[in-house]
C-alpha atoms as a PDB file:
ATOM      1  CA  UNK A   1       0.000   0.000   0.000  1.00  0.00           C
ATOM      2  CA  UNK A   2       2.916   1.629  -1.647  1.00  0.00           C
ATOM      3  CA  UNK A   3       1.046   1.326   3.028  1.00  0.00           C
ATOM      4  CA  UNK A   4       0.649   3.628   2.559  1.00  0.00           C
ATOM      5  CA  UNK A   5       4.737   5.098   0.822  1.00  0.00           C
ATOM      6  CA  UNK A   6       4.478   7.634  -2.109  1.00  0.00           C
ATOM      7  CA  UNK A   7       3.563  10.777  -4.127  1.00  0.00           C
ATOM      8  CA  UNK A   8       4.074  14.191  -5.737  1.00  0.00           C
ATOM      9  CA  UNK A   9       6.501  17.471  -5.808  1.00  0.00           C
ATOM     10  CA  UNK A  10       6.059  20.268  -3.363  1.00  0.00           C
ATOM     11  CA  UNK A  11       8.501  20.187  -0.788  1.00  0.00           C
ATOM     12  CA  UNK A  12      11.608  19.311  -2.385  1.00  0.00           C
ATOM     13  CA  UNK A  13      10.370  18.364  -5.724  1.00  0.00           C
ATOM     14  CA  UNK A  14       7.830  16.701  -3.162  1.00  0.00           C
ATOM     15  CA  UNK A  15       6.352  13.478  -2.657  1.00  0.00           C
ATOM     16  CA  UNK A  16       3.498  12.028  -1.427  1.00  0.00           C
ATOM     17  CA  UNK A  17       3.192   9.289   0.182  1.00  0.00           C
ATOM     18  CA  UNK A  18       1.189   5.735  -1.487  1.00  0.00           C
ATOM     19  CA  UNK A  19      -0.972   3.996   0.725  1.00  0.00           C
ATOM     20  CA  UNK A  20      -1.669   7.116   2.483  1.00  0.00           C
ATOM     21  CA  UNK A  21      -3.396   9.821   3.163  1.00  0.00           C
ATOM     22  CA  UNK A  22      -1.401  12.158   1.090  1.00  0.00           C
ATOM     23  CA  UNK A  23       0.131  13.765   4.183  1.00  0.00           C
ATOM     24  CA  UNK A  24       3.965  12.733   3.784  1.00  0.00           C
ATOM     25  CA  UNK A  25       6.750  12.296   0.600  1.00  0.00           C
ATOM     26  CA  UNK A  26       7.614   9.022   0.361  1.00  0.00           C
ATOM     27  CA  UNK A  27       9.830   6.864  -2.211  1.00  0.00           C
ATOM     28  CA  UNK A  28      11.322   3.013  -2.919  1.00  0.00           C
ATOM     29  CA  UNK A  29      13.501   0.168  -1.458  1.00  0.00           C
ATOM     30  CA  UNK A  30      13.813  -3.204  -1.758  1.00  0.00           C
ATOM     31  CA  UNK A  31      11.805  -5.284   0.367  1.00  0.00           C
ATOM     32  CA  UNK A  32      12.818  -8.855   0.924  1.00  0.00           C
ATOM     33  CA  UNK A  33      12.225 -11.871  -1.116  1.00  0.00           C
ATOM     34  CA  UNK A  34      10.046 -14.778  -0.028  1.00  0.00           C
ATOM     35  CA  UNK A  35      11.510 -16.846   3.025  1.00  0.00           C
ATOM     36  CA  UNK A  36      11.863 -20.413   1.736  1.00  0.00           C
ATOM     37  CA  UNK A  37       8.163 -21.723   2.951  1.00  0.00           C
ATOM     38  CA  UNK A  38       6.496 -19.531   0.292  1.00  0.00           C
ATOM     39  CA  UNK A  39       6.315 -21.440  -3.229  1.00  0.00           C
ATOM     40  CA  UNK A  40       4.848 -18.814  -5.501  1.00  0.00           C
ATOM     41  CA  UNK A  41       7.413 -16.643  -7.403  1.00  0.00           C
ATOM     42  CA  UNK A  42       7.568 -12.677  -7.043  1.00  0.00           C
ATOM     43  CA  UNK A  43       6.093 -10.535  -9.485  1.00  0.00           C
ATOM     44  CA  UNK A  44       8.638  -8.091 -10.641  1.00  0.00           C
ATOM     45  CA  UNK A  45       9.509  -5.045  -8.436  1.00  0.00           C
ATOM     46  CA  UNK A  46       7.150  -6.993  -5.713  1.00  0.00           C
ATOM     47  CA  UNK A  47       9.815  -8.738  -3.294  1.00  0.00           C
ATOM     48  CA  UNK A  48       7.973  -9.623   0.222  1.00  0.00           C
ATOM     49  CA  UNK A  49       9.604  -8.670   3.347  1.00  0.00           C
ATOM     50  CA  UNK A  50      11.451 -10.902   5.563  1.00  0.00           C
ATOM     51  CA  UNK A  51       9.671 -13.641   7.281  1.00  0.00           C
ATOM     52  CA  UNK A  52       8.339 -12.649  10.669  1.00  0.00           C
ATOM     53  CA  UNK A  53       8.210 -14.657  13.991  1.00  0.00           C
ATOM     54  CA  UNK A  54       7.243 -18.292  13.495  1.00  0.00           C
ATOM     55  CA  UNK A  55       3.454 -19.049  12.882  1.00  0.00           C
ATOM     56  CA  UNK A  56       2.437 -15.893  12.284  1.00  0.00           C
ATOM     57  CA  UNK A  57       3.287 -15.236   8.603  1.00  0.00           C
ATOM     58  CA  UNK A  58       4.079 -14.636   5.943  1.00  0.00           C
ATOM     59  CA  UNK A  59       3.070 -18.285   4.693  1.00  0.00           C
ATOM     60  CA  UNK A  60       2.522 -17.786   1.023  1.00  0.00           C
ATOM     61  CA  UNK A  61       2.899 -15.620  -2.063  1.00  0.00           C
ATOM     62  CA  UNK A  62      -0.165 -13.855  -4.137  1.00  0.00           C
ATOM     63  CA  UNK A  63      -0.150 -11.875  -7.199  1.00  0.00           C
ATOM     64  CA  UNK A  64       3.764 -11.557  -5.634  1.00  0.00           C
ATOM     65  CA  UNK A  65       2.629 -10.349  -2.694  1.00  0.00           C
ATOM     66  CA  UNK A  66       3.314 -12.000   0.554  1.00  0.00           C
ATOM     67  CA  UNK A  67       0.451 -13.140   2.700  1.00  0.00           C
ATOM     68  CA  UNK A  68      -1.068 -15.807   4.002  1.00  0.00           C
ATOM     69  CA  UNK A  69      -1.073 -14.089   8.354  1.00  0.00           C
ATOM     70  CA  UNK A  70      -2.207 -15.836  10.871  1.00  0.00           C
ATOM     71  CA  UNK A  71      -5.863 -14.888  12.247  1.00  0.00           C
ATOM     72  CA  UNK A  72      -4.166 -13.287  15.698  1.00  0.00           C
ATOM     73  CA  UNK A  73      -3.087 -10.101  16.645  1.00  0.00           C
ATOM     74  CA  UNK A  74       0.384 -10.528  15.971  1.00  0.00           C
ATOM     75  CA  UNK A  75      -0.735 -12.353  12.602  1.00  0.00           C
ATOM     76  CA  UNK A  76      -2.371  -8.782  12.228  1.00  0.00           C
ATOM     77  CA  UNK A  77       0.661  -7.133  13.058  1.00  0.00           C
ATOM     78  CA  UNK A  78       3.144  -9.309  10.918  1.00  0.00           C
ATOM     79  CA  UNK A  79       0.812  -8.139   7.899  1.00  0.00           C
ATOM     80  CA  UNK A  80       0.703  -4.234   8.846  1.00  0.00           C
ATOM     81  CA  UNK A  81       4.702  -4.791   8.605  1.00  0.00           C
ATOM     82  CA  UNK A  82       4.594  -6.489   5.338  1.00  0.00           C
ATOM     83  CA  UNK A  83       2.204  -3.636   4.001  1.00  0.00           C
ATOM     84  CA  UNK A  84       4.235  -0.988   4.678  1.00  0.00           C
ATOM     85  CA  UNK A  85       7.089  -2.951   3.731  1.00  0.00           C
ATOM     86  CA  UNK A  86       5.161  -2.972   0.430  1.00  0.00           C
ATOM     87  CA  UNK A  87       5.272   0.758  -0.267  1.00  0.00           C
ATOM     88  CA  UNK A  88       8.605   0.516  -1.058  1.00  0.00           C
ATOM     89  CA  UNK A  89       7.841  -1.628  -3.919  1.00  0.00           C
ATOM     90  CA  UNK A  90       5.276   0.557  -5.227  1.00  0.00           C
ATOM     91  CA  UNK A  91       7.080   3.529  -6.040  1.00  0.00           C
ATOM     92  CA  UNK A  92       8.554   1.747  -8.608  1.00  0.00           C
ATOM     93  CA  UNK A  93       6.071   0.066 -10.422  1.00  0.00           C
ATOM     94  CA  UNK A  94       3.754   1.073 -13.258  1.00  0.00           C
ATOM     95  CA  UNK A  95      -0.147   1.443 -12.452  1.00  0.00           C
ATOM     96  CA  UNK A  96      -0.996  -1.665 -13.826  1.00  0.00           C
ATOM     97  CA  UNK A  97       1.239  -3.683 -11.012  1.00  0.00           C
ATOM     98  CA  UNK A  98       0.612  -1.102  -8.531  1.00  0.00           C
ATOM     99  CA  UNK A  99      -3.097  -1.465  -8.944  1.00  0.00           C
ATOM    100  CA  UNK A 100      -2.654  -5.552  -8.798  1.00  0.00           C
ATOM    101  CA  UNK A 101      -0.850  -5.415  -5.513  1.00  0.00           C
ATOM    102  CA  UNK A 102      -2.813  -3.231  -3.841  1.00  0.00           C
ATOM    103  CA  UNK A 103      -5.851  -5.198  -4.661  1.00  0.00           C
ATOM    104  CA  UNK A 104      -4.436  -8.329  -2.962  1.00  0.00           C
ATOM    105  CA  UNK A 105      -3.754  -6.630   0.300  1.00  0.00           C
ATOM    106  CA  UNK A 106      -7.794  -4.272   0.171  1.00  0.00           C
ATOM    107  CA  UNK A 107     -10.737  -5.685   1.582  1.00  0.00           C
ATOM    108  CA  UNK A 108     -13.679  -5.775  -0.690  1.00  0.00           C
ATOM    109  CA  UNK A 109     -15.185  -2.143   0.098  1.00  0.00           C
ATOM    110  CA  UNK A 110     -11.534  -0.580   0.401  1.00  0.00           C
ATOM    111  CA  UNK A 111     -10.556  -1.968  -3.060  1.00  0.00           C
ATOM    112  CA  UNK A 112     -11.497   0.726  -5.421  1.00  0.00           C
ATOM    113  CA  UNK A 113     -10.336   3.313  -3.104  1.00  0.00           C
ATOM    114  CA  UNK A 114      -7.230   2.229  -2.540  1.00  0.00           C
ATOM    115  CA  UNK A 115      -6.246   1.568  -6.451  1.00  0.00           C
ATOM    116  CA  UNK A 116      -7.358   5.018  -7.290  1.00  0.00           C
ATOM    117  CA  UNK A 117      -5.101   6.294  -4.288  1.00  0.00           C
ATOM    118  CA  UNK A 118      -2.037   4.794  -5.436  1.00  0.00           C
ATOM    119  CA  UNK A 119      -2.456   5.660  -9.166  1.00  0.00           C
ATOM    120  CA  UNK A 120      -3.121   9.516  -8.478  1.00  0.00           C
ATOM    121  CA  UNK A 121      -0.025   9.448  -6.274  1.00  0.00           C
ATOM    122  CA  UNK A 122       2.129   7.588  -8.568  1.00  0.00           C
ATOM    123  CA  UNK A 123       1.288   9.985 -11.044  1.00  0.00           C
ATOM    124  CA  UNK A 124       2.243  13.216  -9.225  1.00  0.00           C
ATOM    125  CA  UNK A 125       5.516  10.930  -8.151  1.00  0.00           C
ATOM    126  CA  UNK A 126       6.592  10.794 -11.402  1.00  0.00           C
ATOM    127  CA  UNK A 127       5.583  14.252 -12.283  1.00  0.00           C
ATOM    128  CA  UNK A 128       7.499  15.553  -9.456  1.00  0.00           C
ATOM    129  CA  UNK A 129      11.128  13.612  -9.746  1.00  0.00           C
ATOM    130  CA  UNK A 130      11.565  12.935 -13.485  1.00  0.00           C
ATOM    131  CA  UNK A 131      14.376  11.154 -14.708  1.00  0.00           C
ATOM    132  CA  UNK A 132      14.211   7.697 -12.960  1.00  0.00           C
ATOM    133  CA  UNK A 133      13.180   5.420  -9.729  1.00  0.00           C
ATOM    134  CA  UNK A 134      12.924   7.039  -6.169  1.00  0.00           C
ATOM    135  CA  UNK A 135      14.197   4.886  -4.085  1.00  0.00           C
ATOM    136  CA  UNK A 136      12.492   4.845  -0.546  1.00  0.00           C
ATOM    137  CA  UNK A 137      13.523   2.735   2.519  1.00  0.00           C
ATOM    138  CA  UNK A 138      11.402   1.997   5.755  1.00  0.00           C
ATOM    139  CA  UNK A 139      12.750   1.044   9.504  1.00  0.00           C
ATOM    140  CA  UNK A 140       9.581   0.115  11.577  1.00  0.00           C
ATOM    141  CA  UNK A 141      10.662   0.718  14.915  1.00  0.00           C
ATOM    142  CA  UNK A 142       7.722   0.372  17.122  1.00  0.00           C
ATOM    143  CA  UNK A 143       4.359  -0.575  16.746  1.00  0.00           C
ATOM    144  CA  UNK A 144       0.847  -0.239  18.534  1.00  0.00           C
ATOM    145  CA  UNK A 145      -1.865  -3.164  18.623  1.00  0.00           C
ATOM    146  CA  UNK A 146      -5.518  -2.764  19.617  1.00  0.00           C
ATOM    147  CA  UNK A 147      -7.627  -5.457  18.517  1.00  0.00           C
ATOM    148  CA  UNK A 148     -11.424  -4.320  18.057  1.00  0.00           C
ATOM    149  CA  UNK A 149     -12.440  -8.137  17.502  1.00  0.00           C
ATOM    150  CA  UNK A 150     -11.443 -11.431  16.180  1.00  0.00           C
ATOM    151  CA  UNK A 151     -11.926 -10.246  12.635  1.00  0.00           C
ATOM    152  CA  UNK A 152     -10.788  -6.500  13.356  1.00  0.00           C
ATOM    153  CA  UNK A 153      -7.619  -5.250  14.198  1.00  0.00           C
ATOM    154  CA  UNK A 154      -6.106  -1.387  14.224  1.00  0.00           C
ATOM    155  CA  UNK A 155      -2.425  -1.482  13.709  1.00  0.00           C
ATOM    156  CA  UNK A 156      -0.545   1.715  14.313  1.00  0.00           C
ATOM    157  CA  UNK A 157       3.167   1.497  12.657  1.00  0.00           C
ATOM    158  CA  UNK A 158       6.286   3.862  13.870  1.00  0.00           C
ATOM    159  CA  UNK A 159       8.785   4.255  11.281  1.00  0.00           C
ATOM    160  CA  UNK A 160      11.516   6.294   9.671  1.00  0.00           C
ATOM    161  CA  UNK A 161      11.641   6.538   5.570  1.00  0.00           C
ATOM    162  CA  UNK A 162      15.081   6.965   3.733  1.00  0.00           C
ATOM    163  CA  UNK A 163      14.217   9.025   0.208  1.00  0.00           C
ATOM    164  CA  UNK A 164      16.333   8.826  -2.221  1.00  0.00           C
ATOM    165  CA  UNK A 165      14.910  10.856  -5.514  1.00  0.00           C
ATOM    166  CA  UNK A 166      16.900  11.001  -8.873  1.00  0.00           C
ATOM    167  CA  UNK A 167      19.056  14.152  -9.100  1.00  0.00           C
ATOM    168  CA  UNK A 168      17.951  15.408  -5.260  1.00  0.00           C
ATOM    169  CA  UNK A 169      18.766  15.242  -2.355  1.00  0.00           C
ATOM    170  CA  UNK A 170      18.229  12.340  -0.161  1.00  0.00           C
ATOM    171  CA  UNK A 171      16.129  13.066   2.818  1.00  0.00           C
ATOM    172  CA  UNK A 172      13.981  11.367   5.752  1.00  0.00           C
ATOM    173  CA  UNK A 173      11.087  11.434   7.237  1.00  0.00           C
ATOM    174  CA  UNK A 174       9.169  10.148  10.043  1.00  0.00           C
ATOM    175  CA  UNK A 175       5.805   8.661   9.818  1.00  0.00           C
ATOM    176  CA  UNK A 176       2.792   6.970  12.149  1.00  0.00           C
ATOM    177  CA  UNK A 177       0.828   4.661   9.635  1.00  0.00           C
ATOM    178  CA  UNK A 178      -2.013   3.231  10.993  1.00  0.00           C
ATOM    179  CA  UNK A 179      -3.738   0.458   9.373  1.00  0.00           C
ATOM    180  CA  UNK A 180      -7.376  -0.451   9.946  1.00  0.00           C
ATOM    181  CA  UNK A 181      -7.118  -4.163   9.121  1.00  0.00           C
ATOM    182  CA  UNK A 182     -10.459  -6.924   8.743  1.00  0.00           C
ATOM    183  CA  UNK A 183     -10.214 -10.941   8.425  1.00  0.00           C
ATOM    184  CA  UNK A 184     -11.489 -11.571   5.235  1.00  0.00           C
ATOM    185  CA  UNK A 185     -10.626 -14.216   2.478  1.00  0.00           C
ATOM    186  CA  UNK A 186      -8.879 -16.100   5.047  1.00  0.00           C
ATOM    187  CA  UNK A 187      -6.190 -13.635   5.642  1.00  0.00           C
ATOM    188  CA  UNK A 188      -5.828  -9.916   7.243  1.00  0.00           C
ATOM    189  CA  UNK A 189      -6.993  -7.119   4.423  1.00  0.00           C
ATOM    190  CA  UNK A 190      -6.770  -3.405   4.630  1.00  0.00           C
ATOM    191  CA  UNK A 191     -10.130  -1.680   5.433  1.00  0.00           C
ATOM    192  CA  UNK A 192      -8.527   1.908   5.939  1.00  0.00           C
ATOM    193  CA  UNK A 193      -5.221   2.994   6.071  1.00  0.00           C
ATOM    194  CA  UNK A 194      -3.749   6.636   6.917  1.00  0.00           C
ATOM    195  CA  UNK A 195      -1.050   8.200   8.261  1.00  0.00           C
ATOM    196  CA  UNK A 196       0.565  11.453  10.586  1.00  0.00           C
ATOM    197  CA  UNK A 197       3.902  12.890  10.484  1.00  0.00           C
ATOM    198  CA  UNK A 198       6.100  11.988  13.204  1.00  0.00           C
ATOM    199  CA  UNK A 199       6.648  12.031  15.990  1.00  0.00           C
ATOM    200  CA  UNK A 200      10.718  12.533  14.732  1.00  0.00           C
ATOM    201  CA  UNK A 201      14.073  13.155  17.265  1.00  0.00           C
ATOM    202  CA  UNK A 202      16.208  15.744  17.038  1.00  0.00           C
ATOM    203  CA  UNK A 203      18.649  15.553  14.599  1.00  0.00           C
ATOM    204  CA  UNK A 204      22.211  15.573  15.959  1.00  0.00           C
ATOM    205  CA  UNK A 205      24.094  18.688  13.878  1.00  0.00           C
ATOM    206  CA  UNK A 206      27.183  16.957  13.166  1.00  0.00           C
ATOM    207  CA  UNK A 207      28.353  15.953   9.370  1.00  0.00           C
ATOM    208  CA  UNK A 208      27.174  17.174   5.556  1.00  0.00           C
ATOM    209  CA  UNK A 209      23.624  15.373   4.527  1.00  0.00           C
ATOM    210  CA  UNK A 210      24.593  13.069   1.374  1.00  0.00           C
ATOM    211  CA  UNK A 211      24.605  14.919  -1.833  1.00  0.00           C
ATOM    212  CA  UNK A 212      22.649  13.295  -4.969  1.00  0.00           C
ATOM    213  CA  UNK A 213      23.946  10.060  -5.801  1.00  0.00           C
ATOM    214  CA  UNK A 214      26.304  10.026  -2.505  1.00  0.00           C
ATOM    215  CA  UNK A 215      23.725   8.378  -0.406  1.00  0.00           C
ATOM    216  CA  UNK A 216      23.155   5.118  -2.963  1.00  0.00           C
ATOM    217  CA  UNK A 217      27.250   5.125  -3.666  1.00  0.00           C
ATOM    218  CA  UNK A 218      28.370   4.311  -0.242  1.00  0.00           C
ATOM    219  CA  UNK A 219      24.975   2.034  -0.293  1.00  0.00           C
ATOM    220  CA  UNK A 220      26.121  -0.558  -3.146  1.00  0.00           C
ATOM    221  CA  UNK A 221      26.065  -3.806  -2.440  1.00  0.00           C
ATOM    222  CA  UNK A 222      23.602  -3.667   0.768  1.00  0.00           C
ATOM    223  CA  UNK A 223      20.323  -4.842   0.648  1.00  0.00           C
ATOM    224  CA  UNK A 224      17.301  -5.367   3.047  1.00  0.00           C
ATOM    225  CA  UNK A 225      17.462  -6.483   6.931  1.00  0.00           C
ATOM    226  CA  UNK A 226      17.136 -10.438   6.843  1.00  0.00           C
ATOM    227  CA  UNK A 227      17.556 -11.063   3.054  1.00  0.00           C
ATOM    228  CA  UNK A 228      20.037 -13.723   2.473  1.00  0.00           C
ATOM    229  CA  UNK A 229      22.992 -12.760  -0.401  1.00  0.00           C
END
């Protein structure tokens, strides 16, 4: 739901961010490719993210998008993570795969929504850094659960994003999503999804932010948290 990472020029060349509300810039990374118990290939630019704790999922891959959570709260939470996770994906794909993905993870009602969300911002992503991929990383470092029932779950996600536009400067941002999730098609689906800036730290003033191009130089060769190479 590029959950929610992606969008157009105004602050920077701007950004806004995919699976949300429209309320933060937000770019692409590489999420992580199926842990060894899921049998269906990826669909290009769609890599799922690393395997959470045992029994809770990932279990499986659709349309090249990891699912298959387990019908828990932390099943609930696994698949918030691998949503987000997901945005990072997004921003570089073209509508048509964009579209596809996001369908997999939407509930019935949310479906339409959603697609029409991530087009529009994909659109004003492009518009607003021309000249090849963003490139957006996510950190999730804390997370809120609060089931409303067995089949309804509100996931609120802490995180930091890494963006890396073509021919700008790299910069970060932090980012609440919050994911209303429902059990439905015998796995956890996005209902509603939005998102809040911050809260952020203080930045530390010490050393020169990376210039365009620095930031991905001194990156080659990594890859995502838990990905074997």
């Amino acid at each position: 739901m590029l959950v929610a990472a992606v969008a157009a020029a105004v602050v920077i060349a701007t950004v806004v961010l995919l699976s949300r509300d429209g309320q933060q810039p937000a770019p692409t990374a590489a999420v992580a490719p199926p842990p060894a118990a899921m049998s269906s290939p990826s669909a290009p630019g769609v890599s799922p993210p690393p395997p959470a704790p045992a029994g809770v999922g990932p279990s499986t891959v659709v349309g090249g998008v990891a699912m298959g959570y387990a019908h828990s709260p932390a099943g609930a939470e696994a698949a918030a993570v691998g949503f987000l996770r997901l945005d990072s994906a997004l921003v570089a794909m073209s509508d048509e795969a964009a579209s596809a993905a996001k369908r997999v993870i939407a509930s019935s009602s949310a479906a339409e929504a959603l697609v029409a969300d991530v087009v529009a911002k994909l659109g004003a992503l492009r518009k607003g850094y021309p000249g090849g991929a963003t490139l957006y990383r996510i950190g999730v470092l804390a997370s809120r659960v609060s089931p409303a029932n067995a089949d309804r779950v509100r996931v609120e996600l802490w995180h930091v994003g890494v963006v890396s536009p073509p021919a700008a400067m790299p910069y970060e941002e932090w980012t609440t999503q919050r994911y209303e999730l429902v059990w439905e098609r015998d796995d956890w689906r996005v209902a509603g999804e939005a998102s809040t800036p911050g809260p952020r730290p203080l930045p530390l003033p010490r050393g020169e932010p990376s210039a365009p191009g620095q930031l991905e130089a001194a990156l080659a060769g990594f890859g995502p948290v838990g990905v074997t190479r």
